[in-house]
Protein backbone atom coordinates (compact mmCIF):
# COMPACT_ATOMS: atom_id res chain seq x y z
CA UNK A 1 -161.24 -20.77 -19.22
CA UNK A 2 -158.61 -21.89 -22.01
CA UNK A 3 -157.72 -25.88 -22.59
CA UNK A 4 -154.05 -26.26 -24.04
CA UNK A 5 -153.92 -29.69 -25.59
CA UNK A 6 -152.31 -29.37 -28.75
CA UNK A 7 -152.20 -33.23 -29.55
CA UNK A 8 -152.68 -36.15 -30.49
CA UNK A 9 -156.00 -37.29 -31.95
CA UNK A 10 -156.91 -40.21 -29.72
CA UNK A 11 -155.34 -37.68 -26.39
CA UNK A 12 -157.92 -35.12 -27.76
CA UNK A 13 -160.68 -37.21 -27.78
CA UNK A 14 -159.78 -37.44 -24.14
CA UNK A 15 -160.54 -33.83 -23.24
CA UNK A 16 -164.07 -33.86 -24.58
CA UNK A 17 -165.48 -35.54 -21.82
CA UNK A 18 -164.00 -32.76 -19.57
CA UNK A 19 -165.35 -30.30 -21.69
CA UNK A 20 -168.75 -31.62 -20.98
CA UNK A 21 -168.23 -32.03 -17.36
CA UNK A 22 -167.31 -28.44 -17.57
CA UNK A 23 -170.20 -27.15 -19.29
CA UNK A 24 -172.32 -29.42 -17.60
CA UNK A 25 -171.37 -27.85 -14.12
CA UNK A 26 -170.97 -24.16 -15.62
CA UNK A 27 -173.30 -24.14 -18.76
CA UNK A 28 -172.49 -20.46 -19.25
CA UNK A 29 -168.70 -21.06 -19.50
CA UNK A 30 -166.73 -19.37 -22.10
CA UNK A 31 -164.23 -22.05 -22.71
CA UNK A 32 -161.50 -21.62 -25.57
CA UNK A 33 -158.86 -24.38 -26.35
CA UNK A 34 -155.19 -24.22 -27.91
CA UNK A 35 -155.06 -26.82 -29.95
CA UNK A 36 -152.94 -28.47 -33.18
CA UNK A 37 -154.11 -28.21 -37.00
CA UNK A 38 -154.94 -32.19 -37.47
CA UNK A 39 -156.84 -32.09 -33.80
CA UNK A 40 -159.10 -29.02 -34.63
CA UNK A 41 -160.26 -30.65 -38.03
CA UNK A 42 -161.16 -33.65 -36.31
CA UNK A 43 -163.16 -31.84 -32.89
CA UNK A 44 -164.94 -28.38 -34.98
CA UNK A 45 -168.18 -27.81 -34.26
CA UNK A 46 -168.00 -29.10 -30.67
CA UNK A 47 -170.45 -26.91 -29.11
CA UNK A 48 -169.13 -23.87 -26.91
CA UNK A 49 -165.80 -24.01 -27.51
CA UNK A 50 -163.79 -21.43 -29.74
CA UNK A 51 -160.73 -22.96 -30.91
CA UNK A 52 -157.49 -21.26 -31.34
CA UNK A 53 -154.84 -23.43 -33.68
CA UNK A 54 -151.09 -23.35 -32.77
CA UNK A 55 -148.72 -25.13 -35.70
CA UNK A 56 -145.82 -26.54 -33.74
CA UNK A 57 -143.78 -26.01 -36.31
CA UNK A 58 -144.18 -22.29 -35.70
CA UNK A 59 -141.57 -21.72 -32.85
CA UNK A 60 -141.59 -18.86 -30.87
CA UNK A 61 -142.81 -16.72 -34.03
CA UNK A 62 -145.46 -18.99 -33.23
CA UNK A 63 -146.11 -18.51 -29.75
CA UNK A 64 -146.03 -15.01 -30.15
CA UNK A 65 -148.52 -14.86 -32.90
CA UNK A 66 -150.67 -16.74 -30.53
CA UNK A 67 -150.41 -13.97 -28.20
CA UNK A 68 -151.90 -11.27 -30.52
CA UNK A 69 -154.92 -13.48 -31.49
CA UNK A 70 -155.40 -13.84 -27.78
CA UNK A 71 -155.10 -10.11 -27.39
CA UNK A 72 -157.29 -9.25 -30.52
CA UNK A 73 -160.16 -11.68 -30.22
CA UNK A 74 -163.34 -10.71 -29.63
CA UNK A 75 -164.43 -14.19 -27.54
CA UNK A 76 -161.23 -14.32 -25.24
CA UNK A 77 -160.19 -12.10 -22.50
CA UNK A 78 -157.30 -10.12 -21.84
CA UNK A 79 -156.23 -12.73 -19.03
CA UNK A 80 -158.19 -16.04 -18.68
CA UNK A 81 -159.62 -17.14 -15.39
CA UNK A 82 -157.86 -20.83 -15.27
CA UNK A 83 -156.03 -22.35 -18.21
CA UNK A 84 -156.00 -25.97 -17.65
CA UNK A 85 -152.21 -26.91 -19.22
CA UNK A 86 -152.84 -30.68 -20.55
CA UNK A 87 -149.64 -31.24 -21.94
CA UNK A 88 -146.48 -31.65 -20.07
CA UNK A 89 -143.68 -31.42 -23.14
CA UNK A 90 -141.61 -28.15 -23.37
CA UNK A 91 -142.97 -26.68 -26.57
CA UNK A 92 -146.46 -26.49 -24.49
CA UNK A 93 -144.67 -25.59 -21.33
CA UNK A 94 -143.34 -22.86 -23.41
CA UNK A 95 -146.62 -21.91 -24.93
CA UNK A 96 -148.33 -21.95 -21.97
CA UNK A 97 -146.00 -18.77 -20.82
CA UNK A 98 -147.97 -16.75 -23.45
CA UNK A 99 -151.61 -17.60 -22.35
CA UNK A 100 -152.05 -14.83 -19.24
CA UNK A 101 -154.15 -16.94 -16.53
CA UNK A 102 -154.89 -16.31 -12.68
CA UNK A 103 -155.33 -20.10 -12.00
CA UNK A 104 -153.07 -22.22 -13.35
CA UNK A 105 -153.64 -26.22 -13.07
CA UNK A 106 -151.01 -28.40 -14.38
CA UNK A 107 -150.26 -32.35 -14.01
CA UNK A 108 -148.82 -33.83 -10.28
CA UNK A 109 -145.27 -33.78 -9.50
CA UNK A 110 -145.11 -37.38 -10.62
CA UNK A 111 -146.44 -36.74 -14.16
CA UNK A 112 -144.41 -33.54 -14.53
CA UNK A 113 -141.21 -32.79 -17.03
CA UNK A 114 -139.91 -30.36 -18.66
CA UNK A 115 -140.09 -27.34 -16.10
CA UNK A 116 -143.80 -28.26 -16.21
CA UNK A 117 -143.84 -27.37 -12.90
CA UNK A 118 -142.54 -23.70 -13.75
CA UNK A 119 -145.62 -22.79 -15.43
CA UNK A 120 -148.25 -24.26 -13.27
CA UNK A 121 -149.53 -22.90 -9.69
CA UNK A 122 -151.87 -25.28 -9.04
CA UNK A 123 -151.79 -29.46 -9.89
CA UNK A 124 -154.14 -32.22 -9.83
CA UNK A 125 -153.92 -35.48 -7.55
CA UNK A 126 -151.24 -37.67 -7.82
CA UNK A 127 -153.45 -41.13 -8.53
CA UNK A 128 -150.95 -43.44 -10.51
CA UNK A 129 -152.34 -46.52 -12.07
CA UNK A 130 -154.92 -44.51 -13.95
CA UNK A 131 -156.45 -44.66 -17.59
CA UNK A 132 -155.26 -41.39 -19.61
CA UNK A 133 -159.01 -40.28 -19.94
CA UNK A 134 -159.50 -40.18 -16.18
CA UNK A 135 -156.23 -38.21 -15.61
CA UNK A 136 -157.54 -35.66 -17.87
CA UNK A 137 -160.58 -35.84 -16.34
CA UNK A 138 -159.19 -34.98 -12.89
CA UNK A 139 -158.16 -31.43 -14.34
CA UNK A 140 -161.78 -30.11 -13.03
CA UNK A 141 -160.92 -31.42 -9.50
CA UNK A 142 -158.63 -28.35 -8.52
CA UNK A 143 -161.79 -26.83 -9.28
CA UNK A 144 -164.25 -28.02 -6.91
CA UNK A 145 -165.67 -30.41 -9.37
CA UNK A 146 -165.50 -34.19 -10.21
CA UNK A 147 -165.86 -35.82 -13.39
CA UNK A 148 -168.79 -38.71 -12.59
CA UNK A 149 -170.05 -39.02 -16.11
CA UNK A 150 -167.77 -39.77 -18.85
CA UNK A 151 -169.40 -38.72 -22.36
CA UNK A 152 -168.31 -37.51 -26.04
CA UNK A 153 -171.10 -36.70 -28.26
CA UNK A 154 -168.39 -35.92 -30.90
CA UNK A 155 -169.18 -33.59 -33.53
CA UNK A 156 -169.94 -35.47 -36.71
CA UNK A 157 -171.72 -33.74 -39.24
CA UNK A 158 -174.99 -35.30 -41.28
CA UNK A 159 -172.49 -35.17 -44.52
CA UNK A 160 -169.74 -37.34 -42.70
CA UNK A 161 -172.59 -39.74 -42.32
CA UNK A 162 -174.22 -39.63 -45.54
CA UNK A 163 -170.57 -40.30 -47.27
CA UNK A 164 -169.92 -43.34 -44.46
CA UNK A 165 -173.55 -44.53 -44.83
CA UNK A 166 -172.49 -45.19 -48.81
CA UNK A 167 -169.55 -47.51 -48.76
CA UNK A 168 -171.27 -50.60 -48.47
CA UNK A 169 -174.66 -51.70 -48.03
CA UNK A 170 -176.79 -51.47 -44.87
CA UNK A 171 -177.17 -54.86 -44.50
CA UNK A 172 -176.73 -58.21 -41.53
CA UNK A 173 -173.37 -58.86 -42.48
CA UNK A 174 -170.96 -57.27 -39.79
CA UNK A 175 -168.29 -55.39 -40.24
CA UNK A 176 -164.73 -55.81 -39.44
CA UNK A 177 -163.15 -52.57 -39.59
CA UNK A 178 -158.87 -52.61 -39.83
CA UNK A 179 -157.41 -48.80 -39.01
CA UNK A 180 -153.07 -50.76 -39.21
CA UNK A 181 -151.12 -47.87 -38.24
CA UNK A 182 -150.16 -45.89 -35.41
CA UNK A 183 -147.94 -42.97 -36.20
CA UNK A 184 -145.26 -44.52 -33.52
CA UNK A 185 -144.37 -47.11 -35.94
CA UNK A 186 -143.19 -49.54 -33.14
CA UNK A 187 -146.64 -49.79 -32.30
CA UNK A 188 -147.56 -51.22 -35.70
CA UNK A 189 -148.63 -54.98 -36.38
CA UNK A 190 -147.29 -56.97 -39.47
CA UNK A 191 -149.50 -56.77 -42.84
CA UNK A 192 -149.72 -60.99 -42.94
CA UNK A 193 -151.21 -61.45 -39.46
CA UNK A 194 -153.62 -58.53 -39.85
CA UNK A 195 -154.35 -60.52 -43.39
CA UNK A 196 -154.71 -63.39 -41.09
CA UNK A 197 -156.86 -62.34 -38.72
CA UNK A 198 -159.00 -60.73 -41.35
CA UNK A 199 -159.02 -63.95 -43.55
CA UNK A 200 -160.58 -65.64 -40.62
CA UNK A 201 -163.42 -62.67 -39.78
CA UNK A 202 -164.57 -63.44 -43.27
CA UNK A 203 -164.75 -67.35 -43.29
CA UNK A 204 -166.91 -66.34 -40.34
CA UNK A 205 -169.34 -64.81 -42.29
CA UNK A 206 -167.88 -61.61 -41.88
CA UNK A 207 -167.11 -57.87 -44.30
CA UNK A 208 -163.52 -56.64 -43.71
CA UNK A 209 -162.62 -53.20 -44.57
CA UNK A 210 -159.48 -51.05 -44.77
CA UNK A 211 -159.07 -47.53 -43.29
CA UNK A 212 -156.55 -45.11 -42.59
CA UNK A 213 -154.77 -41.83 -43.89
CA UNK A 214 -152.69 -40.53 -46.83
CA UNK A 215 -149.96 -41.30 -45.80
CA UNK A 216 -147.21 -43.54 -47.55
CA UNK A 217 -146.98 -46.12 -44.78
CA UNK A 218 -150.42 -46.73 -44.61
CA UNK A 219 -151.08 -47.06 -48.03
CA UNK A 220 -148.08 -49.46 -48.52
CA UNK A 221 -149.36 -51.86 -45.47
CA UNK A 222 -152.72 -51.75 -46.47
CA UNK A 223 -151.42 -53.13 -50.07
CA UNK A 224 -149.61 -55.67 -48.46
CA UNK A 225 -152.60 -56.64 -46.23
CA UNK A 226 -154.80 -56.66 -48.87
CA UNK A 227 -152.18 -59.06 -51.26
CA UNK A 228 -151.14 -61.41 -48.58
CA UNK A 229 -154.97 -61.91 -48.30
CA UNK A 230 -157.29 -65.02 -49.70
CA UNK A 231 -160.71 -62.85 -49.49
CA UNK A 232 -161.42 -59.60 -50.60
CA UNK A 233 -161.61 -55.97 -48.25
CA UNK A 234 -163.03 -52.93 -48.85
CA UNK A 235 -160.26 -50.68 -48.98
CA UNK A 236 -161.23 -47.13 -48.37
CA UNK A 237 -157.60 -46.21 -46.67
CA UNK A 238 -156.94 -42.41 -47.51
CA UNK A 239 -160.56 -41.62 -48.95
CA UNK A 240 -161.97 -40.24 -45.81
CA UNK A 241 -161.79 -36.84 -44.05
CA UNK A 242 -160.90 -36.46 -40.57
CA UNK A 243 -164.63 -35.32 -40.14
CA UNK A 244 -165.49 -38.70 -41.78
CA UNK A 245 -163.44 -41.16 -39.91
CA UNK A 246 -165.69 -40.53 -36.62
CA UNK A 247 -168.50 -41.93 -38.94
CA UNK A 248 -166.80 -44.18 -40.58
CA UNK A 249 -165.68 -46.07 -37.17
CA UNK A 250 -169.12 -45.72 -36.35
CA UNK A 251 -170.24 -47.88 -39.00
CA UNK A 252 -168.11 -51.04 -38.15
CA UNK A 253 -169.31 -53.74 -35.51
CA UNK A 254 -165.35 -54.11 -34.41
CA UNK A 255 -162.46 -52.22 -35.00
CA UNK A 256 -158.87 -53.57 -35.63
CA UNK A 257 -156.10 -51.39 -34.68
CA UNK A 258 -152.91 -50.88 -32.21
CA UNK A 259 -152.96 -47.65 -30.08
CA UNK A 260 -153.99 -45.17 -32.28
CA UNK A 261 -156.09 -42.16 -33.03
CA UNK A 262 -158.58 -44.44 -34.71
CA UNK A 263 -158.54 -46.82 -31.07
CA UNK A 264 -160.11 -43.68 -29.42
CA UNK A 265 -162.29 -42.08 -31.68
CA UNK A 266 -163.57 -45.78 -32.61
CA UNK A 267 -164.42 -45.91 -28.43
CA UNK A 268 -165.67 -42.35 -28.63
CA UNK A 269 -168.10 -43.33 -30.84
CA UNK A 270 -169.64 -46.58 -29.30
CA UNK A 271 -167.93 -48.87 -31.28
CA UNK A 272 -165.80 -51.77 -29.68
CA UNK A 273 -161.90 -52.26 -30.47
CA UNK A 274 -159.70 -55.41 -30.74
CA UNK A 275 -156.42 -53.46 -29.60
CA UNK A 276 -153.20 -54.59 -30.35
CA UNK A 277 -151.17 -53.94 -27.51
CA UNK A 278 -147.24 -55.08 -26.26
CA UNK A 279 -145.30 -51.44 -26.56
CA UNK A 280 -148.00 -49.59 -24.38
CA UNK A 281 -150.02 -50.75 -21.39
CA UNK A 282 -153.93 -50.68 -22.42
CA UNK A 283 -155.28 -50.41 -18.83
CA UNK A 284 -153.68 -46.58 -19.38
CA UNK A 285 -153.89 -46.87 -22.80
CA UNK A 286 -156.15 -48.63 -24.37
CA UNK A 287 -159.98 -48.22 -25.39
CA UNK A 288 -161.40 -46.38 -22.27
CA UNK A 289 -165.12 -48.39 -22.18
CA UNK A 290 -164.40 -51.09 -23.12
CA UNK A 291 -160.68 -53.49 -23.18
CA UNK A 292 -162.03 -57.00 -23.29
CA UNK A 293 -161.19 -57.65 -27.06
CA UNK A 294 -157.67 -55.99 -26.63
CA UNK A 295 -154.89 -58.40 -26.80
CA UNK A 296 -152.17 -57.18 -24.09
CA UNK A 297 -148.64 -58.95 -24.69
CA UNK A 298 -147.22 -55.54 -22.09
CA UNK A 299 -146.20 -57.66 -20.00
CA UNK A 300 -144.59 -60.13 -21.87
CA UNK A 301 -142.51 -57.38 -23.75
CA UNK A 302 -141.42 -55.56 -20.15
CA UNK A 303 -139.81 -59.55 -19.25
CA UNK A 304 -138.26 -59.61 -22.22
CA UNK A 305 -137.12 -55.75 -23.60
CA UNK A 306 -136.57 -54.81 -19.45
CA UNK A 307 -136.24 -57.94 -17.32
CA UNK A 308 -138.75 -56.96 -14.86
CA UNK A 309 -142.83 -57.23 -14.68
CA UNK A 310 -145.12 -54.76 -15.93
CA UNK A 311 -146.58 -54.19 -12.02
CA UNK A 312 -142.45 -52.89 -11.44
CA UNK A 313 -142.54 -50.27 -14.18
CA UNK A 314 -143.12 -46.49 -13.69
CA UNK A 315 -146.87 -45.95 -15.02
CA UNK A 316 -146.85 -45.46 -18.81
CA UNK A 317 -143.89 -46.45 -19.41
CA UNK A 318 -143.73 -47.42 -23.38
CA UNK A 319 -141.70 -50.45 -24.69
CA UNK A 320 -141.60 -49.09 -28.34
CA UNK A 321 -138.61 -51.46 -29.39
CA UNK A 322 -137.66 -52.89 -32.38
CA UNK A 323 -139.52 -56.45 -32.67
CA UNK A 324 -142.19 -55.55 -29.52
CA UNK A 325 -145.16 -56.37 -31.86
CA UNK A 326 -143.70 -59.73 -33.14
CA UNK A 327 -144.81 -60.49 -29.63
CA UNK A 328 -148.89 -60.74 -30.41
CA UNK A 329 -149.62 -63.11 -32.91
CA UNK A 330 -151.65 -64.44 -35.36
CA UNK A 331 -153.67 -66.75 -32.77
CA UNK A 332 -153.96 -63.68 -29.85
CA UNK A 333 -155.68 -61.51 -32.92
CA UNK A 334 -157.88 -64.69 -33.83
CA UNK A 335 -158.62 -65.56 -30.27
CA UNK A 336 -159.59 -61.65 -29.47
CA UNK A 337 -161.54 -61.71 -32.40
CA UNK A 338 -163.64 -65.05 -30.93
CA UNK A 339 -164.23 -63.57 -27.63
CA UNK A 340 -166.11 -60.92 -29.12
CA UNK A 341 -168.16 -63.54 -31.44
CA UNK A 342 -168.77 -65.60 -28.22
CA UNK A 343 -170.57 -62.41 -26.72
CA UNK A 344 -172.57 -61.52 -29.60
CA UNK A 345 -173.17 -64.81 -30.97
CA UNK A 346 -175.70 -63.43 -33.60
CA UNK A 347 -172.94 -61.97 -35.42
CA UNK A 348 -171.55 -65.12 -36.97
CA UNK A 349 -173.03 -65.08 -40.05
């Protein structure tokens, strides 16, 4: 069987617990999985699964190279069984033409665009109002099978640990992890209420630290959280590995973040996320186990961007304008924030 998902980290994160349904039901599956540079980094060493790395920047030179590796690797067949196509843009669409398959299972009619359609012979239910995760999920049902258990087990090795384990001391005082940016920038909060909200975790007895790539954005709002700030954070933005931000997120008691890569791997990992959320919807969204310390201002942005209720847009429909975020504020992130204290009361310090 091959998996095309070429992107994005949190949407990868999403496969794995089809990968384990699949394995779970066929534990002698040979399962490989087309998937982008940043992606593979984050998921190798996931047990039983041979990855095969397409660069979108490649083109059709690309695509084509693709199909040689296909044709010359030892662990994948000349033509695969089923390819599951879990990505319904037309650079995948494309690619998908080059990955020889007998079954091919591709989104509903609903979800489809691009020619999607064109590439696919077989599709799974149409069941709008659905978390991401679960529509991936539904991928195995085409196939006889259902996905009842939902479960990651990322791959994190003992070194990510070790290196995670050392940036501050295992001790009672919790840990309020911030991950700012999203790489759809509209999604991004402002660097004085994240300074805010963090100001408050600590007169609450709690650490804050700073995470996040190498990128120049993040580095320049994690300066400016970190100066409009009275306390002090640990800011470890751009010192991690992809291998050692699954650990990392591990480590904190809550994590800080809009939708992200970070909101999903955080999830993935056990850990519980205060989601900032007005340009996406986080009951599709949003951290899969667990959304009661998300703030959700969706609605509030589809009155005011679209004149209409959330409940009358089409299902995932983003309101990435400029402004959306101005919409959750300093007292939603502070308020989120004290939900979570109000469940785990022993974590006031």
């Amino acid at each position: 069987m091959c998996l095309l998902r070429l992107s994005a980290l949190g949407d990868v994160t999403h496969v794995v617990p089809l990968v384990r349904t699949l394995q779970s039901a066929w534990p002698h599956i040979r399962l490989s999985w087309v998937i982008g540079k940043g992606e593979r980094r984050l998921l190798e060493g996931l047990e039983g699964v041979d990855f095969i790395e397409y660069d979108k920047k490649s083109g059709l030179g690309g695509m084509r190279a693709l199909r040689r590796e296909l044709r010359a690797s030892p662990t994948a067949p000349q033509r695969f069984d089923v390819l599951l196509q879990m990505q319904v843009a037309a650079r995948a669409n494309l690619l998908s033409a080059f990955i020889p398959a007998r079954i091919r299972v591709g989104y509903d009619r609903a979800r489809s665009k691009d020619g999607h359609g064109l590439f696919v012979n077989r599709r799974i239910p149409d069941r709008p109002g659905i978390h991401v995760l679960d529509a991936i999920g539904s991928f195995c049902e085409p196939l006889g099978l259902r996905q009842d258990e939902v479960r990651w087990d990322l791959p994190v090795p003992d070194d990510a640990r070790e290196w995670a384990a050392a940036q501050w001391p295992a001790d009672d005082v919790p840990t309020l992890m911030i991950s700012p940016c999203s790489s759809h920038v509209r999604r991004n909060w402002h660097a004085d209420r994240y300074a805010a909200v963090a100001d408050h975790a600590i007169d609450r007895g709690w650490r804050v630290v700073l995470c996040g790539g190498r990128s120049e954005l993040e580095r320049r709002t994690s300066d400016a959280i970190t100066a409009a700030m009275r306390g002090a954070a640990l800011d470890l933005v751009g010192k991690d590995t992809l291998k050692q931000l699954p650990a990392l997120l591990e480590r904190a008691e809550l994590v800080m973040t809009p939708d992200s890569g970070p909101m999903h791997i955080a999830n993935a990992m056990g850990t519980k996320v205060l989601g900032l959320h007005a340009a996406s919807n986080p009951a599709r969204s949003g951290p899969y186990s667990d959304r009661r310390y998300c703030v959700d201002r969706y609605d509030d942005a589809a009155r005011k961007y679209l004149g209409k209720p959330a409940s009358d847009l089409k299902w995932g429909s983003k309101i990435e304008h400029d402004g959306v975020m101005d919409l959750v504020t300093v007292e939603d992130g502070i308020a989120a924030f004290e939900r979570y204290l109000a469940d785990h009361p022993r974590r006031t310090a």
